[in-house]
Protein backbone atom coordinates (compact mmCIF):
# COMPACT_ATOMS: atom_id res chain seq x y z
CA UNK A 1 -38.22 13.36 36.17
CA UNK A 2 -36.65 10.46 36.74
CA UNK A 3 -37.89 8.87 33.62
CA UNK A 4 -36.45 11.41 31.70
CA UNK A 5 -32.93 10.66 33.62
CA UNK A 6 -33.22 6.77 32.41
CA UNK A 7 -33.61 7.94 28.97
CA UNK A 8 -30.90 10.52 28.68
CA UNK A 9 -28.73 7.99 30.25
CA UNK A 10 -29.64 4.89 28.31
CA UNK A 11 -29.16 7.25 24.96
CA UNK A 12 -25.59 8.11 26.37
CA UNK A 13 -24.43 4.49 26.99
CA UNK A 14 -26.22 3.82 23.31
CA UNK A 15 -23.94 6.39 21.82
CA UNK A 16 -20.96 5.66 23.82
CA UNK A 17 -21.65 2.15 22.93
CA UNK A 18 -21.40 3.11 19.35
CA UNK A 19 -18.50 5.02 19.42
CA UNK A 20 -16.70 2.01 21.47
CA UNK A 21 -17.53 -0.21 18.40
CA UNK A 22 -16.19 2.11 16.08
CA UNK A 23 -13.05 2.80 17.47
CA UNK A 24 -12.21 -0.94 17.64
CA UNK A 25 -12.94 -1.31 13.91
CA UNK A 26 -10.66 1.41 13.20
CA UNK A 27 -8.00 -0.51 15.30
CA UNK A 28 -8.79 -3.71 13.57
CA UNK A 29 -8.58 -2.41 10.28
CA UNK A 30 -5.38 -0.72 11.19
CA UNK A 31 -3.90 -4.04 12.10
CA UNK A 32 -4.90 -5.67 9.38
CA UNK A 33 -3.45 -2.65 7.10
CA UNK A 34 -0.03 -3.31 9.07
CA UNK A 35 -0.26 -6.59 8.67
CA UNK A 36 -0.66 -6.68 5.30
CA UNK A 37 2.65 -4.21 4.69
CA UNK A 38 4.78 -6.68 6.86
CA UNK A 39 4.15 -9.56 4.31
CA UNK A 40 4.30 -7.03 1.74
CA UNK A 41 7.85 -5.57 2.76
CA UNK A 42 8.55 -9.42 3.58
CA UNK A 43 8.41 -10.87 0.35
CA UNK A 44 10.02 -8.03 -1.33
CA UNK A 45 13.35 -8.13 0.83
CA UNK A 46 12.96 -11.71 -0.40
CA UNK A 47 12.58 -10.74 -4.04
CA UNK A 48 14.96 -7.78 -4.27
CA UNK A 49 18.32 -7.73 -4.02
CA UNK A 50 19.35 -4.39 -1.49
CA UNK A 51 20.14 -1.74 -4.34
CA UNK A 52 17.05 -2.98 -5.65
CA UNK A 53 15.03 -2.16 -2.90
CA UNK A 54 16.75 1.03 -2.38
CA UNK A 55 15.98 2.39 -5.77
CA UNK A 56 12.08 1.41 -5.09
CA UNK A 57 12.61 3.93 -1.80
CA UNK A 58 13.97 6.25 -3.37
CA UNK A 59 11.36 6.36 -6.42
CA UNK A 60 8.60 6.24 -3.64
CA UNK A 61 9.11 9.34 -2.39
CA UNK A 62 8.56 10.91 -5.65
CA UNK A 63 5.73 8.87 -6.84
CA UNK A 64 3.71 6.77 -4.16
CA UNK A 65 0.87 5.42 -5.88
CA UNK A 66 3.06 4.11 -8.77
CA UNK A 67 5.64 2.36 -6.79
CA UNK A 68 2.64 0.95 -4.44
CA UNK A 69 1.34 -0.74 -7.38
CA UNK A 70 4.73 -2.00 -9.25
CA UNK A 71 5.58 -3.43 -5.85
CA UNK A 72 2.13 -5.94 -6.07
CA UNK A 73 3.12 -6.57 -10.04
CA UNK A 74 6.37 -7.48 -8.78
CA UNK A 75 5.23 -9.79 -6.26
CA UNK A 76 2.72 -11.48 -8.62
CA UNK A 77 5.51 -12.06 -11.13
CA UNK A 78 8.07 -13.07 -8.61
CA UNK A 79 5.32 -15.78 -7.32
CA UNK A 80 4.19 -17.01 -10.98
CA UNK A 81 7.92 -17.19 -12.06
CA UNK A 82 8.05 -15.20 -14.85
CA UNK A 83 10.85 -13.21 -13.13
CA UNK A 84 14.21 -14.51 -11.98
CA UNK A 85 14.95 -13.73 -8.20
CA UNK A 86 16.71 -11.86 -6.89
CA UNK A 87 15.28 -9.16 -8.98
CA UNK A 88 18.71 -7.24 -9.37
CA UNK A 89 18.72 -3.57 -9.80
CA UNK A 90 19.47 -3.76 -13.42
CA UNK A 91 16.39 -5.87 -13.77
CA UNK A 92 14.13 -3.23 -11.77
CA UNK A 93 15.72 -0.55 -14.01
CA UNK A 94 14.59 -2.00 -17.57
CA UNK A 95 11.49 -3.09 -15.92
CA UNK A 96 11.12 1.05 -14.80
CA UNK A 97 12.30 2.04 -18.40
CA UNK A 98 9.22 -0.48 -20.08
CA UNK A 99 6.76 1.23 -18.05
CA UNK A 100 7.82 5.06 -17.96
CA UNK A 101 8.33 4.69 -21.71
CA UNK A 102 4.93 2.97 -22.44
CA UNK A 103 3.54 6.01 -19.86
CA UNK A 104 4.98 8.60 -22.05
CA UNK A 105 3.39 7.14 -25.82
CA UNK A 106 0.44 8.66 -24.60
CA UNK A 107 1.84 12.52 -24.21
CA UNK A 108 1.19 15.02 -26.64
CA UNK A 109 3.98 17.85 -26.51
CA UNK A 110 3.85 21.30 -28.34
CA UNK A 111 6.86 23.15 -28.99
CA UNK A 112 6.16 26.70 -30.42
């Protein structure tokens, strides 16, 4: 009986175990996710001037994944030069114009 004891308990610190090492994954990766957004907002305060980075709020609300990744083109073209900083708010707008208007070539509308 007691055998069976040692076994139920070594499974439950085995499991326990487990779940322990899981958890501080999660909080690792969570760290490194926040982390990651600090540089991330970091370099864009840098990059944008304040209207700038309101506009880029503002559109985020409406479309997430699409500002996500402008924000990482921005960033790469802000660190290769081929933008001038401070990207003004004038600049962000014909950048948003080039790529809503090459999103829309692809649309097919039917008017009856």
């Amino acid at each position: 009986m007691s055998e069976y004891y040692d076994k139920e308990l070594e499974e439950i610190k085995r499991r326990k175990l487990l779940e322990y090492q899981r958890m501080l994954k999660r909080a690792e990766e969570e760290e490194a996710r926040r982390r990651l957004e600090a540089e991330k907002e970091a370099l864009l305060r840098r990059i944008l001037t304040p209207k700038a980075r309101q506009r880029l709020a503002n559109l985020k609300l409406v479309k997430p994944q699409f500002v996500e990744s402008l924000e990482l083109q921005l960033i790469q073209l802000a660190q290769t030069g081929r933008v001038e900083i401070p990207i003004t708010d004038k600049v962000l707008k014909q950048i948003l114009i080039r790529l809503t208007a090459s999103e829309r070539k692809g649309k097919i509308i039917y008017y009856r």
